[in-house]
C-alpha atoms as a PDB file:
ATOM      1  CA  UNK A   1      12.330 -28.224  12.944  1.00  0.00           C
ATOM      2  CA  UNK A   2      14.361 -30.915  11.322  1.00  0.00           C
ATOM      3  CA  UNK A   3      13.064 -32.285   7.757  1.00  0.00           C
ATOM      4  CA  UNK A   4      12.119 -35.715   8.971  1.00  0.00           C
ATOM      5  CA  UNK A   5      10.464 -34.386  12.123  1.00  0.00           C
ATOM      6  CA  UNK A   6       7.946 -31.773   9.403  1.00  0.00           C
ATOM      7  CA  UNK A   7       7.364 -35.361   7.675  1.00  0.00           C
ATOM      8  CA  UNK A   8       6.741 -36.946  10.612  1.00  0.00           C
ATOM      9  CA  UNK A   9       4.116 -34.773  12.180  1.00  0.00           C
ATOM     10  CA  UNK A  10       2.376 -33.865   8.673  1.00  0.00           C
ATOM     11  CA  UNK A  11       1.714 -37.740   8.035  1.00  0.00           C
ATOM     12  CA  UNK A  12       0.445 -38.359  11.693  1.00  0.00           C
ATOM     13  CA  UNK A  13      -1.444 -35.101  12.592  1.00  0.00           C
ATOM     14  CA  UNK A  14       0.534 -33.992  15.479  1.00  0.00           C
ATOM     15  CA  UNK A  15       1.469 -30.673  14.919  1.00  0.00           C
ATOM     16  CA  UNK A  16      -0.900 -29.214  17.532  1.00  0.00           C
ATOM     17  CA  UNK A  17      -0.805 -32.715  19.701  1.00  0.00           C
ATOM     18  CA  UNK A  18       1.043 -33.884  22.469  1.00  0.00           C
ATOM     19  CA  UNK A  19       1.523 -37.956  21.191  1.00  0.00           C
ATOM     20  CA  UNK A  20       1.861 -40.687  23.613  1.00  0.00           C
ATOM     21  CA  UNK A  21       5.570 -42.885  23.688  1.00  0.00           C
ATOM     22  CA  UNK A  22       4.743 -45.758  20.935  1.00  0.00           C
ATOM     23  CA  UNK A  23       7.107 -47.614  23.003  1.00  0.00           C
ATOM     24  CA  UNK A  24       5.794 -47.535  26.653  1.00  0.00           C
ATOM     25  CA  UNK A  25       2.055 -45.989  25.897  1.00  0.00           C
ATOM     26  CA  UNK A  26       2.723 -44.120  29.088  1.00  0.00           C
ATOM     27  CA  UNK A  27       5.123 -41.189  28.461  1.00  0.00           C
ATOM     28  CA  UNK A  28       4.739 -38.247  26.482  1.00  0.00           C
ATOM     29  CA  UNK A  29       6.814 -39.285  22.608  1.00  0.00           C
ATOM     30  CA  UNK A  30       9.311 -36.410  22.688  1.00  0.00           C
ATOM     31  CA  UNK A  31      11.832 -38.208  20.119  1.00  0.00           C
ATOM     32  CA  UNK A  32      11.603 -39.426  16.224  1.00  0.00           C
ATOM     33  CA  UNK A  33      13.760 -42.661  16.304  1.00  0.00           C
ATOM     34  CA  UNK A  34      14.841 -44.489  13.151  1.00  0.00           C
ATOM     35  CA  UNK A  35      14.492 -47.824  12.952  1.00  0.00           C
ATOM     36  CA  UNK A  36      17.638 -48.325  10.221  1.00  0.00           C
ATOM     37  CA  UNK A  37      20.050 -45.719  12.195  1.00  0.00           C
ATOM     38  CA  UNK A  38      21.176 -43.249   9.960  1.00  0.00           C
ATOM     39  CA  UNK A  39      24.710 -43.547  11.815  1.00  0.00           C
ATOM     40  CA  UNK A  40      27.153 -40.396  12.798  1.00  0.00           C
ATOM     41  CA  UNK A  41      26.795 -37.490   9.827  1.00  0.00           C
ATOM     42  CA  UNK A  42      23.876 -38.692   8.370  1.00  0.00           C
ATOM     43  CA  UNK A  43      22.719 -40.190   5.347  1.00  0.00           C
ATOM     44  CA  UNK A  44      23.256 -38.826   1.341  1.00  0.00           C
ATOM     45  CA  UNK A  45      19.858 -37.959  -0.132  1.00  0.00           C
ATOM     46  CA  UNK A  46      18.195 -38.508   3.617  1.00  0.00           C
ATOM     47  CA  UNK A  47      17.018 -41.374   2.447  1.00  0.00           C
ATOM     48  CA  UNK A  48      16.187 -42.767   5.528  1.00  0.00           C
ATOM     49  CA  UNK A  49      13.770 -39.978   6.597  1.00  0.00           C
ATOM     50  CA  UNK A  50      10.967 -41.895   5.066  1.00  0.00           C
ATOM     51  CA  UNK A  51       7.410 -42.462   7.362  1.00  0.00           C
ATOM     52  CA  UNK A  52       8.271 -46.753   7.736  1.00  0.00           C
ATOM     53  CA  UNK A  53      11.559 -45.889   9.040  1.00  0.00           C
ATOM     54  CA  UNK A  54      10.478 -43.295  12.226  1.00  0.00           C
ATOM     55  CA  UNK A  55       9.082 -44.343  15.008  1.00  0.00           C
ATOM     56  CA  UNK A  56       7.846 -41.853  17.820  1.00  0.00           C
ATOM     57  CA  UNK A  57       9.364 -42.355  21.572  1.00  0.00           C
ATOM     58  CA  UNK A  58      10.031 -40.743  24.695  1.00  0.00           C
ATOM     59  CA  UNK A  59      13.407 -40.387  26.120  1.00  0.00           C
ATOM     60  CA  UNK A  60      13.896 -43.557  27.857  1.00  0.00           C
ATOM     61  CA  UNK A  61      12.455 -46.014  25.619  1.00  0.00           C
ATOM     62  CA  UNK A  62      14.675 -44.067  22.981  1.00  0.00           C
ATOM     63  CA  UNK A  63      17.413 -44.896  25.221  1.00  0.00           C
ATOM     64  CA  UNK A  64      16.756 -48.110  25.259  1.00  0.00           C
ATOM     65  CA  UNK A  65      16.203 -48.533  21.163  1.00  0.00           C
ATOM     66  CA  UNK A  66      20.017 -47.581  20.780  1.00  0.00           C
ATOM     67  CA  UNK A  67      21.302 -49.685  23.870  1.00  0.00           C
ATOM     68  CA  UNK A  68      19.144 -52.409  22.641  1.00  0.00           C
ATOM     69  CA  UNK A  69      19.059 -53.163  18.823  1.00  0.00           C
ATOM     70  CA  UNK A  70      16.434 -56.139  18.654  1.00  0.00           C
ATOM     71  CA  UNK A  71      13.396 -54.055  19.811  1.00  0.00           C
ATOM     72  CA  UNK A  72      13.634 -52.008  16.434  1.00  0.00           C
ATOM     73  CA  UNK A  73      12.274 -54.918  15.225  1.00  0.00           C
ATOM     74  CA  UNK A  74       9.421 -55.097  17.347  1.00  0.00           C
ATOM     75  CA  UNK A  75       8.860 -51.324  16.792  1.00  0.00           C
ATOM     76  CA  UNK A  76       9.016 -52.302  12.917  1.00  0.00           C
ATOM     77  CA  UNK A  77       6.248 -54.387  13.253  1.00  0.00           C
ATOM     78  CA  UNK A  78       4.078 -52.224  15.084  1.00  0.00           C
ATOM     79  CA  UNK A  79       5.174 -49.480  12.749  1.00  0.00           C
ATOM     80  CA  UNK A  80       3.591 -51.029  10.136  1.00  0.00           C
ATOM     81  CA  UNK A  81       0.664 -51.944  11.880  1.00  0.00           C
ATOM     82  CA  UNK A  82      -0.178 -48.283  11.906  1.00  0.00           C
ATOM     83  CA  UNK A  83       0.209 -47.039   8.866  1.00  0.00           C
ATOM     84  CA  UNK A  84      -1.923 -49.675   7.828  1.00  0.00           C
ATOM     85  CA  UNK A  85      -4.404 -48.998  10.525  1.00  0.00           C
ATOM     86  CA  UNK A  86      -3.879 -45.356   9.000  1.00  0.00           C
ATOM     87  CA  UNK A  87      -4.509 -45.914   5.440  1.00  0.00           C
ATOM     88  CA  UNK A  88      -7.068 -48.070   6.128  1.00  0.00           C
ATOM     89  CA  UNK A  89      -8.878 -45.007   8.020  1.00  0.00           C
ATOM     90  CA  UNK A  90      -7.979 -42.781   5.009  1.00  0.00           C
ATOM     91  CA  UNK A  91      -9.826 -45.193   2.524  1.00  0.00           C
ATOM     92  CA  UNK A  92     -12.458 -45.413   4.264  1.00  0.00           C
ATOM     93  CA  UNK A  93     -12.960 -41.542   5.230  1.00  0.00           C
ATOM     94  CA  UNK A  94     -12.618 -40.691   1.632  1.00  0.00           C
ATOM     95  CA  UNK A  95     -15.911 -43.296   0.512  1.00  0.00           C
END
């Protein structure tokens, strides 16, 4: 399993869940999408493998976040929704 994918599932608790598309709500989120593409070869340091830059998605609205650039900032916003929502929850489990 790729780095950003073990980050990914650590932060959010799926490792033994199947997550719903953030996207659609509909589809099963098969894909880890960055919002800031780390274009062809990658990035030096991975320094975009960071939890506000991945977004979970199923295939098709994955698709469609390459063929369509402007949603990524839609799916920024409700990126950061969550891990608000999620720290939040943390705070207030911890009290």
């Amino acid at each position: 399993m790729k780095d950003y994918k073990k980050l990914f599932s650590r932060y959010w608790g799926y490792e033994d869940q199947t997550p719903i598309c953030w996207g659609c709500n509909q589809a099963v989120g098969v894909d880890i999408h960055h919002l800031i593409p780390k274009g062809m070869g990658g990035v030096k340091n991975n320094r975009l493998n960071r939890i506000d830059n991945l977004f979970l998605l199923c295939r098709q609205c994955h698709n469609y976040a390459h063929k369509n650039k402007a949603i990524n900032e839609e799916y920024k916003k409700i990126l950061l929704e969550r891990i608000e929502l999620r720290e939040k929850n943390l705070i207030w489990a911890n009290t």
